[in-house]
Protein backbone atom coordinates (compact mmCIF):
# COMPACT_ATOMS: atom_id res chain seq x y z
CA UNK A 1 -63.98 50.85 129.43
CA UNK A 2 -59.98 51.08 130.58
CA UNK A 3 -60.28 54.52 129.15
CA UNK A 4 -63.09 55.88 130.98
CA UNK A 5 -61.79 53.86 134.23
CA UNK A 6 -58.94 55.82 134.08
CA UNK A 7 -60.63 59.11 133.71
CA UNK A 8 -62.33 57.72 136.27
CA UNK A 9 -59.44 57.34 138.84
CA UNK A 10 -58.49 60.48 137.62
CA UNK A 11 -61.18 62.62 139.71
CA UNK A 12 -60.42 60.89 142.62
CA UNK A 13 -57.93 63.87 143.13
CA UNK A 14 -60.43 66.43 141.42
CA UNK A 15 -60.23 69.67 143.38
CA UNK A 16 -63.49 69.69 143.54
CA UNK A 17 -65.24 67.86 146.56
CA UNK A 18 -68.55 66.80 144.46
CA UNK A 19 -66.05 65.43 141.58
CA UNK A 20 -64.17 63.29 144.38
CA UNK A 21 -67.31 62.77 146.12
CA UNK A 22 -68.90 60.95 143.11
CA UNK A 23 -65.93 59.17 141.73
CA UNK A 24 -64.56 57.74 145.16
CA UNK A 25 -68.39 56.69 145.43
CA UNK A 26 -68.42 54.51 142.45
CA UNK A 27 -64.89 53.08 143.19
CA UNK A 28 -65.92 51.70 145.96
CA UNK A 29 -68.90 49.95 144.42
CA UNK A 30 -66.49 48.65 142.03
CA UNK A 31 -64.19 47.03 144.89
CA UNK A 32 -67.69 45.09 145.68
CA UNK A 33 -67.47 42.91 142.61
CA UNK A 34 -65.10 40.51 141.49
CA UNK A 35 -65.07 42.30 138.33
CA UNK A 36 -64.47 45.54 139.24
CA UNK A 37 -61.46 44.55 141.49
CA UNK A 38 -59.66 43.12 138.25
CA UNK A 39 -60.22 46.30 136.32
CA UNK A 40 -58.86 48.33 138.97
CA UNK A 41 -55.75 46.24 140.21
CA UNK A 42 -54.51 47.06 136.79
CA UNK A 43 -54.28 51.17 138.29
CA UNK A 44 -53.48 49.83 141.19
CA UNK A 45 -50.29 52.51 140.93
CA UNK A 46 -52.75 55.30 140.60
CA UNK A 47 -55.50 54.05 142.32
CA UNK A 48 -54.12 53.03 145.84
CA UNK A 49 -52.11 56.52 146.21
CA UNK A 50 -55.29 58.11 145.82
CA UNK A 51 -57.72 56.41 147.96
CA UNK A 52 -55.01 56.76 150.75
CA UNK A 53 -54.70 60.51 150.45
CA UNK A 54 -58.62 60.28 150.49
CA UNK A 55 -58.40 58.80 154.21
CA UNK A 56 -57.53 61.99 156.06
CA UNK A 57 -60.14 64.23 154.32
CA UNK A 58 -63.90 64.76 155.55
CA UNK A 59 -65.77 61.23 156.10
CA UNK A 60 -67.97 62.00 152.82
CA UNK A 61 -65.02 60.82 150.77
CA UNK A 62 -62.62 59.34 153.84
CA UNK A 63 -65.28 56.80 154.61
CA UNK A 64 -65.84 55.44 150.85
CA UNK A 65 -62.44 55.20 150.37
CA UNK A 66 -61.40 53.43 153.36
CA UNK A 67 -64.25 50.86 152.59
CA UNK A 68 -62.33 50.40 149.02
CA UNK A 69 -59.33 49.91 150.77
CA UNK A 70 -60.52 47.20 153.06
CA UNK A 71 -61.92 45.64 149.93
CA UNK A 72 -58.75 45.84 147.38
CA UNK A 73 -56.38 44.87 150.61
CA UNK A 74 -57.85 41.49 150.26
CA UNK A 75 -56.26 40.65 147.21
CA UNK A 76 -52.92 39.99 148.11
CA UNK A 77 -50.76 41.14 145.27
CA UNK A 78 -52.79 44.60 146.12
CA UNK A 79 -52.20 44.21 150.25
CA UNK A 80 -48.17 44.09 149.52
CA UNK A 81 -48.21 46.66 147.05
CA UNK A 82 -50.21 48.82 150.07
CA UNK A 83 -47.36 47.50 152.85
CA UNK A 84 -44.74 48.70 150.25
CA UNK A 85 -45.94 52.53 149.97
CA UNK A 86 -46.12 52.75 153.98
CA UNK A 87 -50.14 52.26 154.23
CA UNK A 88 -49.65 50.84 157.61
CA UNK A 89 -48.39 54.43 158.59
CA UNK A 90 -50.91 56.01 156.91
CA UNK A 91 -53.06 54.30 158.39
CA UNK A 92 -51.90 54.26 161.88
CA UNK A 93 -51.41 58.11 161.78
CA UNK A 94 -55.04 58.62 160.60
CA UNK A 95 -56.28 56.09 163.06
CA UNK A 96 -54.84 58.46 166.35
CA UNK A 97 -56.38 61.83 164.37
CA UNK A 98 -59.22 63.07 167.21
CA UNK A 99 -61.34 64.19 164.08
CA UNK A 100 -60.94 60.61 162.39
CA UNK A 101 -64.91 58.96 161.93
CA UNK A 102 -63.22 55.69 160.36
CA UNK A 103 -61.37 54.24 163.12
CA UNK A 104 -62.97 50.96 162.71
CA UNK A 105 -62.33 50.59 158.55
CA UNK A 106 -58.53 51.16 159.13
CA UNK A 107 -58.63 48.87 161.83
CA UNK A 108 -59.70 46.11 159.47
CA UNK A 109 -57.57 47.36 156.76
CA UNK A 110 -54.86 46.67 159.39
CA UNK A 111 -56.30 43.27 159.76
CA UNK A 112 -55.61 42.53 155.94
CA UNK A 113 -51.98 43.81 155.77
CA UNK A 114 -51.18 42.08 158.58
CA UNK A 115 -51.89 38.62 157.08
CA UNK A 116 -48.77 39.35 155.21
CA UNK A 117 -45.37 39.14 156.42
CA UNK A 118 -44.14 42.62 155.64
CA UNK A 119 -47.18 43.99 157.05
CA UNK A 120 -46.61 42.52 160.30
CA UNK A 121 -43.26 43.73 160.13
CA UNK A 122 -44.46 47.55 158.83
CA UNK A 123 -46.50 47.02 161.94
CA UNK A 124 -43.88 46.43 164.12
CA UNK A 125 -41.55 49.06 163.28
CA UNK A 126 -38.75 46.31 163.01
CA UNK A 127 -36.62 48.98 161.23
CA UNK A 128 -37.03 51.61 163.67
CA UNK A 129 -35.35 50.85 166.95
CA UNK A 130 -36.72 53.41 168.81
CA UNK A 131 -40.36 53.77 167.79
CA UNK A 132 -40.19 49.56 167.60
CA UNK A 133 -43.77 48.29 168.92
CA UNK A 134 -45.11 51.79 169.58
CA UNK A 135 -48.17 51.12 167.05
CA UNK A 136 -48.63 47.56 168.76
CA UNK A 137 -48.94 49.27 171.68
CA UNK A 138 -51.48 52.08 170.54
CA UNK A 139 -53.48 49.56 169.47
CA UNK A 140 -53.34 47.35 172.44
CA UNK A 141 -54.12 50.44 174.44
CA UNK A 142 -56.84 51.03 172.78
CA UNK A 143 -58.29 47.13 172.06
CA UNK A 144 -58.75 47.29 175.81
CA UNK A 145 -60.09 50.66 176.73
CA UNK A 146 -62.74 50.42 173.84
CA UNK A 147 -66.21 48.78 174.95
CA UNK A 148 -67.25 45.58 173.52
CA UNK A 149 -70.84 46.40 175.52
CA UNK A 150 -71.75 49.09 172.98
CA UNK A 151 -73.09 48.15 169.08
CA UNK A 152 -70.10 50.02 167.63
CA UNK A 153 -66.90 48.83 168.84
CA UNK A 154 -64.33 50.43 166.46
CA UNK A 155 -61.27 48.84 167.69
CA UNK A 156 -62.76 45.04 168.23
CA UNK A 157 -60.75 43.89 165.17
CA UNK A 158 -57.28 44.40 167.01
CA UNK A 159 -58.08 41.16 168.44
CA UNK A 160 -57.16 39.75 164.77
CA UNK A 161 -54.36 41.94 164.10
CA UNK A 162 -52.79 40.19 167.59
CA UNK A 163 -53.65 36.97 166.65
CA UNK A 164 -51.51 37.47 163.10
CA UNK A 165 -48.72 39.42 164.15
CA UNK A 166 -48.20 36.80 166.92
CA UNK A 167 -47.50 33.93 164.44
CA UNK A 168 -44.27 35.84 163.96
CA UNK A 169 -41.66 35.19 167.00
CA UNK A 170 -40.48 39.19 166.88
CA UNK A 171 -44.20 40.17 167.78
CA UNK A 172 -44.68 37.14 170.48
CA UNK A 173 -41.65 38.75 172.10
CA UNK A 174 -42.52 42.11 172.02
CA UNK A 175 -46.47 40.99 173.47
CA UNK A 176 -44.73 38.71 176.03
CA UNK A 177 -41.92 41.56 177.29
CA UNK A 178 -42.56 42.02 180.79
CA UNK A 179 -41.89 45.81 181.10
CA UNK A 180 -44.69 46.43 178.49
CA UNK A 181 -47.26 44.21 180.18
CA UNK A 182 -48.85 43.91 177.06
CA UNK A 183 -50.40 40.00 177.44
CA UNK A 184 -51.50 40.90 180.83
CA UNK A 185 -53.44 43.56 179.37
CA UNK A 186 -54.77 41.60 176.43
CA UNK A 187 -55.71 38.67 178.44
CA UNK A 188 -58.20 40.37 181.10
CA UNK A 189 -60.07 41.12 177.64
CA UNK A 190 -61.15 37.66 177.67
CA UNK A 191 -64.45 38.78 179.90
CA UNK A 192 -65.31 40.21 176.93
CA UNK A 193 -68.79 39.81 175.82
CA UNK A 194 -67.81 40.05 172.29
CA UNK A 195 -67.34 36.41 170.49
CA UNK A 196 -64.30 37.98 168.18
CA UNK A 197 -62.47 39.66 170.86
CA UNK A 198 -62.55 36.50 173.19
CA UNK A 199 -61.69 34.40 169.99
CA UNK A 200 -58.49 36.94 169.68
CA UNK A 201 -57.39 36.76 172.72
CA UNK A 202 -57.34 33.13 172.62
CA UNK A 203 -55.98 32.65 169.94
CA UNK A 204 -52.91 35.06 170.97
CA UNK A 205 -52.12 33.44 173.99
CA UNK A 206 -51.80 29.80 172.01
CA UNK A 207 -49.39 31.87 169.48
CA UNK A 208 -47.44 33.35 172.48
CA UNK A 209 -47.28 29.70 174.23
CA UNK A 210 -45.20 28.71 171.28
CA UNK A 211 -42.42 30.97 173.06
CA UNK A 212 -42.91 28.72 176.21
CA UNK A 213 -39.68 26.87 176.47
CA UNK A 214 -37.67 29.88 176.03
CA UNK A 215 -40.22 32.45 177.74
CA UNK A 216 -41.79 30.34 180.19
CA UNK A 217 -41.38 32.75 183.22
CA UNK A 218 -42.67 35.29 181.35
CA UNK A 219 -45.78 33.31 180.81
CA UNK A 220 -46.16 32.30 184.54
CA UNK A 221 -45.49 35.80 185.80
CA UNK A 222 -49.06 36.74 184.69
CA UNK A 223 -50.65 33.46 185.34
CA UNK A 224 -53.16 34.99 188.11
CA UNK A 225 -54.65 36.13 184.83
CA UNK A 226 -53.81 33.50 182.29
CA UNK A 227 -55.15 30.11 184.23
CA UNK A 228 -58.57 30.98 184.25
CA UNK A 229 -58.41 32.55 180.79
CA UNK A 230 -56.42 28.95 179.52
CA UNK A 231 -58.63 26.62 182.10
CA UNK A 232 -62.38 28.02 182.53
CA UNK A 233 -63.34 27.39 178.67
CA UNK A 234 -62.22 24.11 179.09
CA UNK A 235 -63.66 23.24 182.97
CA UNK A 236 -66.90 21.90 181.77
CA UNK A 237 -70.63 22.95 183.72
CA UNK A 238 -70.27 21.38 186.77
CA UNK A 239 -70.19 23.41 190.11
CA UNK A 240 -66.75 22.26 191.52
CA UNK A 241 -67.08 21.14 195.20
CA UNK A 242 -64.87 22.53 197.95
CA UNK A 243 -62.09 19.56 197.77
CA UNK A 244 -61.30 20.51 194.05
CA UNK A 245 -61.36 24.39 194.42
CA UNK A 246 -59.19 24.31 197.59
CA UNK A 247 -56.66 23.47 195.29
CA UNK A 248 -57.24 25.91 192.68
CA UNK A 249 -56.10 29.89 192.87
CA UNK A 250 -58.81 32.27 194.59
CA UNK A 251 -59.95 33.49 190.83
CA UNK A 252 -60.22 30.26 189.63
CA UNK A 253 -61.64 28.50 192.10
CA UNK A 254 -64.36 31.12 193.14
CA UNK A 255 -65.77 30.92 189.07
CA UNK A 256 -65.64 26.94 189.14
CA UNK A 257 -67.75 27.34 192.72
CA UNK A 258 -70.79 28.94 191.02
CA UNK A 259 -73.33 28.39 188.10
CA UNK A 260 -71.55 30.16 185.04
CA UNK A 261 -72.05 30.59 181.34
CA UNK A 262 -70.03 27.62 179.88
CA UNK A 263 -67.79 28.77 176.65
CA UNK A 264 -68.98 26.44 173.86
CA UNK A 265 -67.25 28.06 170.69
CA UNK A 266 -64.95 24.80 169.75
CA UNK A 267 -62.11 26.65 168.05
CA UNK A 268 -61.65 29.16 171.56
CA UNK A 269 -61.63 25.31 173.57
CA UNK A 270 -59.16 24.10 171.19
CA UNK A 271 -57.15 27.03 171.07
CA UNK A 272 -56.69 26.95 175.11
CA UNK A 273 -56.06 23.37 174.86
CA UNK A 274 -53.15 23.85 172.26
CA UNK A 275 -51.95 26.99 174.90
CA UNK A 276 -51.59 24.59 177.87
CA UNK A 277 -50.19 21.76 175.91
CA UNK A 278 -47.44 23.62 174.63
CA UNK A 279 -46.74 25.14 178.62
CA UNK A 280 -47.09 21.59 180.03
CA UNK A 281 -44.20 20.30 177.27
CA UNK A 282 -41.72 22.26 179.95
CA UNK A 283 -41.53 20.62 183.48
CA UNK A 284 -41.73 24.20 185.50
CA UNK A 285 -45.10 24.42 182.74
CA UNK A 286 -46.03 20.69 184.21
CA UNK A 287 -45.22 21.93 187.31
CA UNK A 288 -47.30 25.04 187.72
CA UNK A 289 -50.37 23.17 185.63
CA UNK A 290 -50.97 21.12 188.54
CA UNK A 291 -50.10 23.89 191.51
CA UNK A 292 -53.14 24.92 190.33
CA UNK A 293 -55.02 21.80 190.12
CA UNK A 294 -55.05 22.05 186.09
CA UNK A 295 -55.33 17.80 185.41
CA UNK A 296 -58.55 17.99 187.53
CA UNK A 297 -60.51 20.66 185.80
CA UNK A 298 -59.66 19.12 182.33
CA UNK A 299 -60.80 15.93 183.60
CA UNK A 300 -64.05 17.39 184.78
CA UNK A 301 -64.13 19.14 181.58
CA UNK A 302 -63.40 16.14 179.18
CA UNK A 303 -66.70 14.32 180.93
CA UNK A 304 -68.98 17.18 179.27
CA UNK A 305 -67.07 17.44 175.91
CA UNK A 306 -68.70 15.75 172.98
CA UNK A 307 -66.85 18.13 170.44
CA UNK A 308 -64.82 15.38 168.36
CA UNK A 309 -61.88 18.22 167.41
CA UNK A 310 -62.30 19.31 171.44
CA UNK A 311 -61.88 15.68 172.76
CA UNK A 312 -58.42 15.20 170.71
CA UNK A 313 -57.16 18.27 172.02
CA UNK A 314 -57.85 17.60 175.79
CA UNK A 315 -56.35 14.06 174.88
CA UNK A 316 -53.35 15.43 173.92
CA UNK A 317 -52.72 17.18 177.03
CA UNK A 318 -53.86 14.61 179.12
CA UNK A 319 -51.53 11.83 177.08
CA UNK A 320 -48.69 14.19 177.84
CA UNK A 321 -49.40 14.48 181.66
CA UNK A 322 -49.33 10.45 182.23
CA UNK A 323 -46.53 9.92 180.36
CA UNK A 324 -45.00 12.59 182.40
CA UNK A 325 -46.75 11.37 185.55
CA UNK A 326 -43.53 10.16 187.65
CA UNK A 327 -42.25 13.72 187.84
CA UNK A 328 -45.44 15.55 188.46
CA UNK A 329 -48.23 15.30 191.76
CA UNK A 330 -50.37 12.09 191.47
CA UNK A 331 -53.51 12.17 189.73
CA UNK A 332 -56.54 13.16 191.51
CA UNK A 333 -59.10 11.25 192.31
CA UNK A 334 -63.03 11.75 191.18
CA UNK A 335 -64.64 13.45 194.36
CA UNK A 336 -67.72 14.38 192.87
């Protein structure tokens, strides 16, 4: 068997299309099995070269191998070994090719690597001062001028890649950098109908908010955009009545004043929660939570939650504002 899987990864650089054609086929169907990922990770020195050179050819053969790839990169002795010959490049290069037909395979390829620390940083550029966050911002670029209204939305999964390369400080800095107005841009994709691009950008502002104390000006420079993304999936059903939205920012109080599709996914409502708990642990945060009537909404919010996980995370906030209470506005009272 190791001798004819060898021969095997062999024709993957065949010069002869069919040859390639057939043998990057039934590589591929091996990456589907538990099995067949064993047998190969022991080529993975042979193997992984070839798939990648695989990616930039015609999508007979691109395509197959690019579905291997996604599959191997999720072993991670296999992912770092991919980091460590530059398949982040590789793949980033390919990605921005006008001919490329597999845009949405090297996105999630780029999903896997970037579970790892080196990947993130591959992604980054960190060793390359000048080109440093150029690929973040392709992608970015591209997360948001893609359509999440269409069946095939090839660059969806950039909402994961954001969400891991911002549990690294360098990549919360670069996404919170002012001049690159990348947040701002990520945030508006919150309208999104799509369930994993809201869930993304969700779960990148709560890793950005962990920057708060040293970048919370940053933060509030955009908060026209991130209130309602932080406070409507946590503001309940209720129409809120004139008294309460007088209070609020137009944006915010203009979707509270109307019948609106509640967000019910627990882990985006906790993710928020987390997002305005860590701004509210800085006074100016405290400050500017209330400015906009923030304790309010989660109050009105809390009285529809029935989410055990969601209940302890709009507690924690709302422990946090009383105890904080002699600095801050008085509560408001119910005016339903």
């Amino acid at each position: 068997m190791a001798n004819e899987l060898e021969e095997l990864i062999g024709f993957l650089s065949s010069p002869s299309p069919q040859i390639t054609k057939a043998a990057v086929d039934i590589v591929q169907g091996l990456t589907g099995s538990e099995d067949g990922l064993k047998s190969l990770a022991h080529y993975a020195n042979i193997v992984l070269p070839s798939l990648s050179r695989l990616l930039a050819g015609p999508k007979e053969v691109s395509e197959p191998a690019a579905e291997a790839l996604v599959n191997l990169s999720q072993d991670t002795d296999l992912a770092r070994k991919m980091v460590e010959m530059g398949m982040v490049k590789i793949a980033m290069e390919i990605l921005y090719k006008p001919e490329s037909g597999i845009s949405k395979l090297l996105v999630m390829l780029l999903v896997n690597l970037t579970q790892l620390d080196a990947g993130i940083a591959s992604l980054l550029q960190t060793e390359d001062e000048k080109m440093n966050g150029l690929y973040v911002m392709k992608l970015v670029r591209s997360f948001c001028r893609s359509s999440s209204e269409t069946s095939d939305d090839p660059f969806e999964h950039v909402a994961s890649i954001l969400v891991n390369i911002s549990k690294q400080e360098a990549a919360r800095k670069l996404l919170l950098d002012p001049k690159r107005g990348l947040l701002k841009q990520i945030i508006r994709q919150f309208d999104s109908s799509s369930p994993l691009r809201k869930k993304g950008v969700s779960g990148t502002i709560r890793n950005c908010c962990f920057e708060a104390e040293s970048q919370l000006q940053n933060l509030l420079l955009i908060s026209e955009f991130l209130w309602p993304a932080l406070l409507l999936p946590v503001a309940g059903n209720k129409i809120y009545n004139e008294k309460d939205t007088s209070k609020m920012p137009l944006e915010l109080g203009s979707a509270l004043s109307i019948e609106r599709e509640p967000v019910t996914d627990p882990e985006i409502q906790v993710q928020v929660l987390e997002a305005i708990y860590l701004i509210t642990l800085q006074d100016a945060g405290r400050r500017a939570f209330w400015s906009v009537n923030g304790p309010r909404i989660l109050q009105v919010g809390y009285e529809d939650e029935q989410d055990p996980k969601v209940m302890e995370a709009y507690e924690r906030v709302g422990s946090l504002l009383v105890d904080n209470s002699g600095t801050e506005e008085p509560s408001t009272e119910n005016s339903n």
